[in-house]
Protein backbone atom coordinates (compact mmCIF):
# COMPACT_ATOMS: atom_id res chain seq x y z
CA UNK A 1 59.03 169.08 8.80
CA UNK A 2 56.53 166.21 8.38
CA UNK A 3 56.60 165.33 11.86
CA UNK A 4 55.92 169.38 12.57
CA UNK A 5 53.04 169.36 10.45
CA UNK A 6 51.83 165.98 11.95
CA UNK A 7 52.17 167.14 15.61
CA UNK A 8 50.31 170.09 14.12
CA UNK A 9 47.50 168.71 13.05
CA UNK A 10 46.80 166.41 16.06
CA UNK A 11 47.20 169.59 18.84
CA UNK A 12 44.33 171.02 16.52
CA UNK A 13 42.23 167.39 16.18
CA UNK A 14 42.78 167.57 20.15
CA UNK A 15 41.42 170.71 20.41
CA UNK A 16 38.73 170.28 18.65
CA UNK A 17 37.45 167.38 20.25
CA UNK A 18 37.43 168.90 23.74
CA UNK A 19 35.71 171.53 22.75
CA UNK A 20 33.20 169.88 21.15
CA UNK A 21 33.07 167.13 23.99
CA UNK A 22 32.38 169.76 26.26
CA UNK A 23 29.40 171.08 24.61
CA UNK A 24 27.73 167.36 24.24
CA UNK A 25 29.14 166.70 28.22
CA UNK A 26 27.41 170.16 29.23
CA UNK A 27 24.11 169.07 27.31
CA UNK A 28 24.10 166.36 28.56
CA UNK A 29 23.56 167.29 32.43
CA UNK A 30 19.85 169.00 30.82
CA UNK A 31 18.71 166.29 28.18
CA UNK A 32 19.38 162.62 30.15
CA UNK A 33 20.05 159.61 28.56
CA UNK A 34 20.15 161.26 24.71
CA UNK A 35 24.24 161.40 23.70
CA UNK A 36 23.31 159.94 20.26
CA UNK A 37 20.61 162.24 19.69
CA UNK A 38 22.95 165.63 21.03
CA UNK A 39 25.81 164.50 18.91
CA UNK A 40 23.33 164.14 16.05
CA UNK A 41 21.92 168.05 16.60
CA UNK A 42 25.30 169.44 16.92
CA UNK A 43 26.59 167.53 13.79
CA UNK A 44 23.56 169.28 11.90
CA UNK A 45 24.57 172.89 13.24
CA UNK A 46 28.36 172.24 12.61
CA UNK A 47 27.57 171.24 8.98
CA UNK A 48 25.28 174.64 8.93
CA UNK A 49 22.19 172.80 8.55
CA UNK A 50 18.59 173.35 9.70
CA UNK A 51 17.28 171.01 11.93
CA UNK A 52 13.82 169.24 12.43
CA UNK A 53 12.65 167.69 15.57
CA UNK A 54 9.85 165.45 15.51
CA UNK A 55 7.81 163.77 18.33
CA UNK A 56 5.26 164.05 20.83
CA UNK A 57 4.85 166.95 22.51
CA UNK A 58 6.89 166.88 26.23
CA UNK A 59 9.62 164.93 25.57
CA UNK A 60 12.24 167.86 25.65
CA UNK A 61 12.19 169.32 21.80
CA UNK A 62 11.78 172.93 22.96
CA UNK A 63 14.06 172.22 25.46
CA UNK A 64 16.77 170.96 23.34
CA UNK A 65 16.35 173.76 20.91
CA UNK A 66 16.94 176.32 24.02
CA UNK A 67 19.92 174.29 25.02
CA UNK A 68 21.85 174.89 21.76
CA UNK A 69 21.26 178.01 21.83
CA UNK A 70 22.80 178.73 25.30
CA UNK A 71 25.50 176.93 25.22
CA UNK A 72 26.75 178.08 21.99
CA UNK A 73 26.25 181.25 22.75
CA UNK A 74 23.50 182.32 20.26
CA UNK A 75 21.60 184.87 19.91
CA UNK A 76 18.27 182.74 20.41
CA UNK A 77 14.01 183.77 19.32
CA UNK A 78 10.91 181.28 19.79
CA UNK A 79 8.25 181.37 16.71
CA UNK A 80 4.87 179.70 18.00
CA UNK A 81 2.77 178.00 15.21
CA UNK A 82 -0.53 178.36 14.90
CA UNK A 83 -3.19 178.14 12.46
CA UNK A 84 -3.51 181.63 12.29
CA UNK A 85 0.16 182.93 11.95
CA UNK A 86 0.61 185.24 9.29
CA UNK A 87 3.95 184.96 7.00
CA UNK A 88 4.88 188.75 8.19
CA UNK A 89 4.45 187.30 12.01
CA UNK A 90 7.86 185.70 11.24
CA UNK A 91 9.70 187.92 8.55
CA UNK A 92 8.72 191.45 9.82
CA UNK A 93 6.39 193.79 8.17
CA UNK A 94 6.91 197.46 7.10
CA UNK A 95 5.34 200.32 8.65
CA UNK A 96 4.85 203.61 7.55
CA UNK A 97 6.63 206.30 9.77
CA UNK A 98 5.15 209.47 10.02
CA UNK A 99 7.77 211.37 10.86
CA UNK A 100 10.37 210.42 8.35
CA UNK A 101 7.30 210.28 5.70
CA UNK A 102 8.55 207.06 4.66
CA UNK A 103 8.14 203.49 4.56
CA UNK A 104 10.12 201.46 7.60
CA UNK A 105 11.11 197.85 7.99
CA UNK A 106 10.44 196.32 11.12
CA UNK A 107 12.35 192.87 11.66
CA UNK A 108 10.32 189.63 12.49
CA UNK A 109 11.58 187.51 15.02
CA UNK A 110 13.86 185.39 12.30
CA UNK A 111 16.49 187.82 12.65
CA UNK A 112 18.18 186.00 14.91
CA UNK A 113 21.06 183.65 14.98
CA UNK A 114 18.98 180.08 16.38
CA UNK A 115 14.98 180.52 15.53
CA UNK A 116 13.24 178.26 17.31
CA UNK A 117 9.75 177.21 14.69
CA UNK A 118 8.02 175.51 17.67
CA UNK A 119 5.14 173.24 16.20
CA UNK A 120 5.78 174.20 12.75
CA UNK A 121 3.27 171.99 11.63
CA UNK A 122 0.33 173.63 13.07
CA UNK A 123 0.58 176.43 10.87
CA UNK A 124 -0.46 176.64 7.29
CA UNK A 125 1.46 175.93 4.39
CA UNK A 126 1.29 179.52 3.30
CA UNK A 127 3.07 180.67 6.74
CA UNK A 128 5.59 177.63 6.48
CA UNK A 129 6.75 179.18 2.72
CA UNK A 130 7.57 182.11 4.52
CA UNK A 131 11.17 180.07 6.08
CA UNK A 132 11.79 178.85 2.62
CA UNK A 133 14.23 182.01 1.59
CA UNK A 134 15.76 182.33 4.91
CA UNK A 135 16.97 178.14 5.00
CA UNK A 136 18.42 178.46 1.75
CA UNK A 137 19.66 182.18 1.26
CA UNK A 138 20.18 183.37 4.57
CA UNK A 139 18.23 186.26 4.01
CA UNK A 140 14.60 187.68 3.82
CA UNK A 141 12.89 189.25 0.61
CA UNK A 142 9.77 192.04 1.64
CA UNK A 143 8.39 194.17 -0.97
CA UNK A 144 11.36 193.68 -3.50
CA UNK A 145 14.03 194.35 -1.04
CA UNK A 146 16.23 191.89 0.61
CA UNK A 147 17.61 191.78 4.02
CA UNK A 148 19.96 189.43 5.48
CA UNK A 149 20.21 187.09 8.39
CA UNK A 150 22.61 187.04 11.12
CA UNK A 151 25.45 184.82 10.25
CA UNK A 152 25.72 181.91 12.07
CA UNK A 153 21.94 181.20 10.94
CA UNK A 154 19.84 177.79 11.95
CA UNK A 155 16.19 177.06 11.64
CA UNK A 156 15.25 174.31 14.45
CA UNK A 157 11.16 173.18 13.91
CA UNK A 158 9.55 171.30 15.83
CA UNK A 159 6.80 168.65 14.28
CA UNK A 160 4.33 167.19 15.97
CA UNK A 161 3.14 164.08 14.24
CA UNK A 162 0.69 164.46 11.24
CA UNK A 163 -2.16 162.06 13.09
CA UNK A 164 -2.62 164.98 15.85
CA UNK A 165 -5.36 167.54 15.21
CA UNK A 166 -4.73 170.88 13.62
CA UNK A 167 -1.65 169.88 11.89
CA UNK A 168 -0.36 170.57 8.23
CA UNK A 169 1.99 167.82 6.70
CA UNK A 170 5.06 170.22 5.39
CA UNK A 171 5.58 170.08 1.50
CA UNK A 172 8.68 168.08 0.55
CA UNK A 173 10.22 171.43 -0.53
CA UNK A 174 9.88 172.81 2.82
CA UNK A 175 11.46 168.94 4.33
CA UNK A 176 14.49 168.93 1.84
CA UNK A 177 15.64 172.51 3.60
CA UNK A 178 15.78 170.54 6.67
CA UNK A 179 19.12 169.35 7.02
CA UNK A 180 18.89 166.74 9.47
CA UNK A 181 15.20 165.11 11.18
CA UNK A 182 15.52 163.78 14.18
CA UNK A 183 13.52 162.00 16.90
CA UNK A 184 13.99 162.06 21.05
CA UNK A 185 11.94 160.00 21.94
CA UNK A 186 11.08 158.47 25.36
CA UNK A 187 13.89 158.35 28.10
CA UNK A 188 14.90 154.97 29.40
CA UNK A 189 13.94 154.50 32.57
CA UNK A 190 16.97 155.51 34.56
CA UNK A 191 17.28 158.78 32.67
CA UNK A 192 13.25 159.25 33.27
CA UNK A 193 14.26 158.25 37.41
CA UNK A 194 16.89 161.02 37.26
CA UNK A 195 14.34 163.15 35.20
CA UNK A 196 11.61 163.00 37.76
CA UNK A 197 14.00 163.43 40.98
CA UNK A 198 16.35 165.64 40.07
CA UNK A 199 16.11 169.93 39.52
CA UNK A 200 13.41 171.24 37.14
CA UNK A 201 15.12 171.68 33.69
CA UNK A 202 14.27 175.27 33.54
CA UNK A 203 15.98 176.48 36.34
CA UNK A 204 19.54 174.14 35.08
CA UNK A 205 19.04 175.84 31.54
CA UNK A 206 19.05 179.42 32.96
CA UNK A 207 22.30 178.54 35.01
CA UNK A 208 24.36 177.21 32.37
CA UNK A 209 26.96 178.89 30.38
CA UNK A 210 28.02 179.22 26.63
CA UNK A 211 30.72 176.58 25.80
CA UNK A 212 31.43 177.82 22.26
CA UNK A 213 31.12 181.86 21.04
CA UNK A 214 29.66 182.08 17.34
CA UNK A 215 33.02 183.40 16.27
CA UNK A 216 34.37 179.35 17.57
CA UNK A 217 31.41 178.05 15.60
CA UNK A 218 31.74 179.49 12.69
CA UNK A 219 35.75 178.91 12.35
CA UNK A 220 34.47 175.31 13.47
CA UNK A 221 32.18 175.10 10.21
CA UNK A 222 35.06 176.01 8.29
CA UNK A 223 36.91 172.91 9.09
CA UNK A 224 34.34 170.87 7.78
CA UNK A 225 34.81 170.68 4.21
CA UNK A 226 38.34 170.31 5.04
CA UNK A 227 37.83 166.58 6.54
CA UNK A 228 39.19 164.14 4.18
CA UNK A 229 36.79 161.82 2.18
CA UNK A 230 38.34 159.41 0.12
CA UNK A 231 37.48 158.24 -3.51
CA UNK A 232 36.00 155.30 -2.19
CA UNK A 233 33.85 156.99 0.10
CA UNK A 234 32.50 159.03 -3.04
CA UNK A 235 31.79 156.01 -4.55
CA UNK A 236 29.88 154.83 -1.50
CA UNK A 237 28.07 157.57 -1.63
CA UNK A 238 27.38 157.88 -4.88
CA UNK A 239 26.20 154.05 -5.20
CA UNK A 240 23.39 154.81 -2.35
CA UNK A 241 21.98 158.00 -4.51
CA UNK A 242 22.11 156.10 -7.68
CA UNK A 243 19.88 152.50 -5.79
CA UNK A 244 17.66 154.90 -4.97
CA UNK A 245 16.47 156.46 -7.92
CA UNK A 246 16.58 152.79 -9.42
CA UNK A 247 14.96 150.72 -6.81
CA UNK A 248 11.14 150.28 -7.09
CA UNK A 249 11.38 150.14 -3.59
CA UNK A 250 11.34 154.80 -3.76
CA UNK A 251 8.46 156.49 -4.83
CA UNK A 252 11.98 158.98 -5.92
CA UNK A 253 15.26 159.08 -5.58
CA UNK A 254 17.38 161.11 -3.29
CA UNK A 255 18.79 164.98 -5.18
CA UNK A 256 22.34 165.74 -5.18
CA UNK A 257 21.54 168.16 -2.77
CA UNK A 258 20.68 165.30 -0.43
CA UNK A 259 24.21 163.88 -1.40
CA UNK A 260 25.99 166.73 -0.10
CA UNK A 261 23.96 166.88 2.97
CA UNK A 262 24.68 163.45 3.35
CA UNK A 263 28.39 163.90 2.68
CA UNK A 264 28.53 167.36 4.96
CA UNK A 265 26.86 165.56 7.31
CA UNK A 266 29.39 162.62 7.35
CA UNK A 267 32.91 164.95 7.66
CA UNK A 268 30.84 167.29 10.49
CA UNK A 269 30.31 163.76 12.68
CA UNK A 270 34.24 162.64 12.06
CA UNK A 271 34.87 166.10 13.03
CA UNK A 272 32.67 165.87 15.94
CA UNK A 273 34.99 162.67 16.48
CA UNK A 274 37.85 164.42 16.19
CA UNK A 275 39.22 163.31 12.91
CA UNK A 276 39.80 164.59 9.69
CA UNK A 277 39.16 162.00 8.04
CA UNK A 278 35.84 160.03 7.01
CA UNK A 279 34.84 156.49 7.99
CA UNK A 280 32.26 154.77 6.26
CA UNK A 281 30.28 154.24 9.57
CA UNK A 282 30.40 158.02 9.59
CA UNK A 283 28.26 157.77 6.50
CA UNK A 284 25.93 155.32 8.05
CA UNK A 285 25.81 156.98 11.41
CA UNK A 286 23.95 159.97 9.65
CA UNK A 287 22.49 158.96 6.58
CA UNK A 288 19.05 157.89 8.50
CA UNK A 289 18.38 161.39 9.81
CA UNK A 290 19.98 162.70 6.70
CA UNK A 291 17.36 161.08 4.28
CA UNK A 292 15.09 159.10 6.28
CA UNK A 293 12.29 162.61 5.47
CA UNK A 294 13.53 162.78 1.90
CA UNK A 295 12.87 159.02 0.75
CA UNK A 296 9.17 156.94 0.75
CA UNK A 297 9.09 153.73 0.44
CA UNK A 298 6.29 152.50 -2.29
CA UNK A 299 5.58 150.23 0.27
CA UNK A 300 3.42 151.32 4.02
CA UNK A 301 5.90 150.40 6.49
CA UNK A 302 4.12 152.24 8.94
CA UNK A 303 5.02 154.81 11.66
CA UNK A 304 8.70 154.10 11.67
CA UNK A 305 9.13 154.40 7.69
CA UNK A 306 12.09 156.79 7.52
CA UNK A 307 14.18 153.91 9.86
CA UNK A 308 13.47 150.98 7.78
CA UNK A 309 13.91 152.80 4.76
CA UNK A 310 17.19 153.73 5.98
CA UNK A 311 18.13 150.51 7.05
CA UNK A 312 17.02 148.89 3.75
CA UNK A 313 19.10 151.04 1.84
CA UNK A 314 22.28 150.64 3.95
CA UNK A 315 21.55 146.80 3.49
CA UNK A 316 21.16 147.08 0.01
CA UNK A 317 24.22 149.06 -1.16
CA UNK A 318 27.73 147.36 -0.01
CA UNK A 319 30.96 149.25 1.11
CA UNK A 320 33.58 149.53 -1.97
């Protein structure tokens, strides 16, 4: 019976993993050179976590917010930021209808399963709020009556960074919905080679198919709280939340709520692995884009802060 069970358990680990493979293979034919970084965005979605891309503009955010989309086969809306986008721009507004003499709600383009917040940071804090309800309730509040969201939901924003004109740092309540920040930066020059010769993305993104249905990714989420952490992996864990609220080094320490999106994050990459079971490099693997835009160092460290934050806590804090 063991063996049954065993045997079991690896035909679904196998599955799993080729699935999942296939998406980050498939992506990888539109966005060159960037496994780490795919792997990275589909960890976030499989955990059910909003993600935040931040970079220059034209190095393939947009793009890689589009990609998702297509191949997992989600229903998929684009949200430009600007300075003058109104919070009812994004959450729909309600109009009165003559004919029924009554009051009716007309969705916003956030009804949809993958909203894409392009340059979220252009807009004003006031129209940023307006996401704040949908990342962490899956639903929409106007005039005293709530609506929900589709389910699978994500929120992917796109930052452009804060030294451009016409941008509006986010609040760090609006940052801690983000599951997962991440950064593309350039190609290496082989990937740019293949970039510049090759097909124009576009025209590859509208001739590619959905790997995964929502109904896959949703049973997929499911089987992430079921990967295996062990007690000393809690304590690991644990030990990094705890330096940081300690260490003079933070401005503050990281919230249990960035625990669990640390520890989410960790059994979503060993699933992406295809194992049920967490490593502690799956822990270090994610905690940079998992906290890097939730810690500040007391200290300027310049552009790249969130990195040598990260890598100052993982140096600090040893494996049980």
């Amino acid at each position: 019976m063991f063996e049954s069970l065993t045997s079991k358990s690896s035909h679904s680990e196998t599955k799993i993993d080729s699935e999942l493979e296939q998406v980050i293979s498939k992506a990888g034919e539109i966005i060159l050179g960037k496994e780490q970084v795919l792997r990275l965005a589909l960890t976030c979605l499989l955990a059910r976590g909003h993600l935040l891309l931040e970079d220059l503009p034209g190095v393939g955010k947009t793009t890689l917010a589009h990609l998702l989309a297509k191949l997992l086969g989600l229903q998929y809306q684009r949200i430009q930021f600007t300075s003058d986008l109104l919070p009812a721009d994004i959450i729909g507004v309600s109009i009165f209808d003559q004919n029924k003499g009554a009051f009716q709600f007309n969705p916003g383009p956030v009804f949809t399963q993958l909203v894409l917040a392009d340059e979220i940071n252009r807009a004003t804090p006031k129209t940023q709020s307006a996401l704040l309800e949908a990342m962490e309730e899956c639903q929409v509040t106007v005039e005293g009556k709530t609506h929900p969201l589709p389910n699978p939901f994500f929120v992917l924003a796109t930052q452009n960074p804060t030294s451009q004109i016409c941008t509006f740092p986010l609040p760090e309540s609006q940052l801690d919905r983000f599951f997962m920040r991440i950064r593309l930066g350039y190609p290496d020059k082989k990937a740019e080679r293949a970039l510049l010769a090759g097909e124009d993305r576009r025209d590859l993104l509208q001739s590619l198919k959905p790997v995964l249905t929502p109904k896959r990714l949703l049973e997929l989420q499911k089987q992430v709280p079921q990967v295996h952490v062990s007690d000393a992996l809690l304590d690991y864990c644990q030990d990094l939340l705890i330096f940081t609220r300690t260490s003079p080094k933070f401005h503050n320490g990281l919230s249990p709520r960035a625990g669990l999106a640390l520890l989410r994050s960790a059994r979503a990459w060993a699933l992406l692995d295809g194992r049920f079971q967490v490593i502690p490099e799956d822990i270090q693997t994610v905690l940079p884009t998992t906290v890097g835009h939730r810690l500040h160092s007391t200290a300027d460290t310049g552009v790249d802060e969130s990195e040598g934050v990260s890598r100052y806590l993982l140096d600090s804090v040893p494996i049980p």
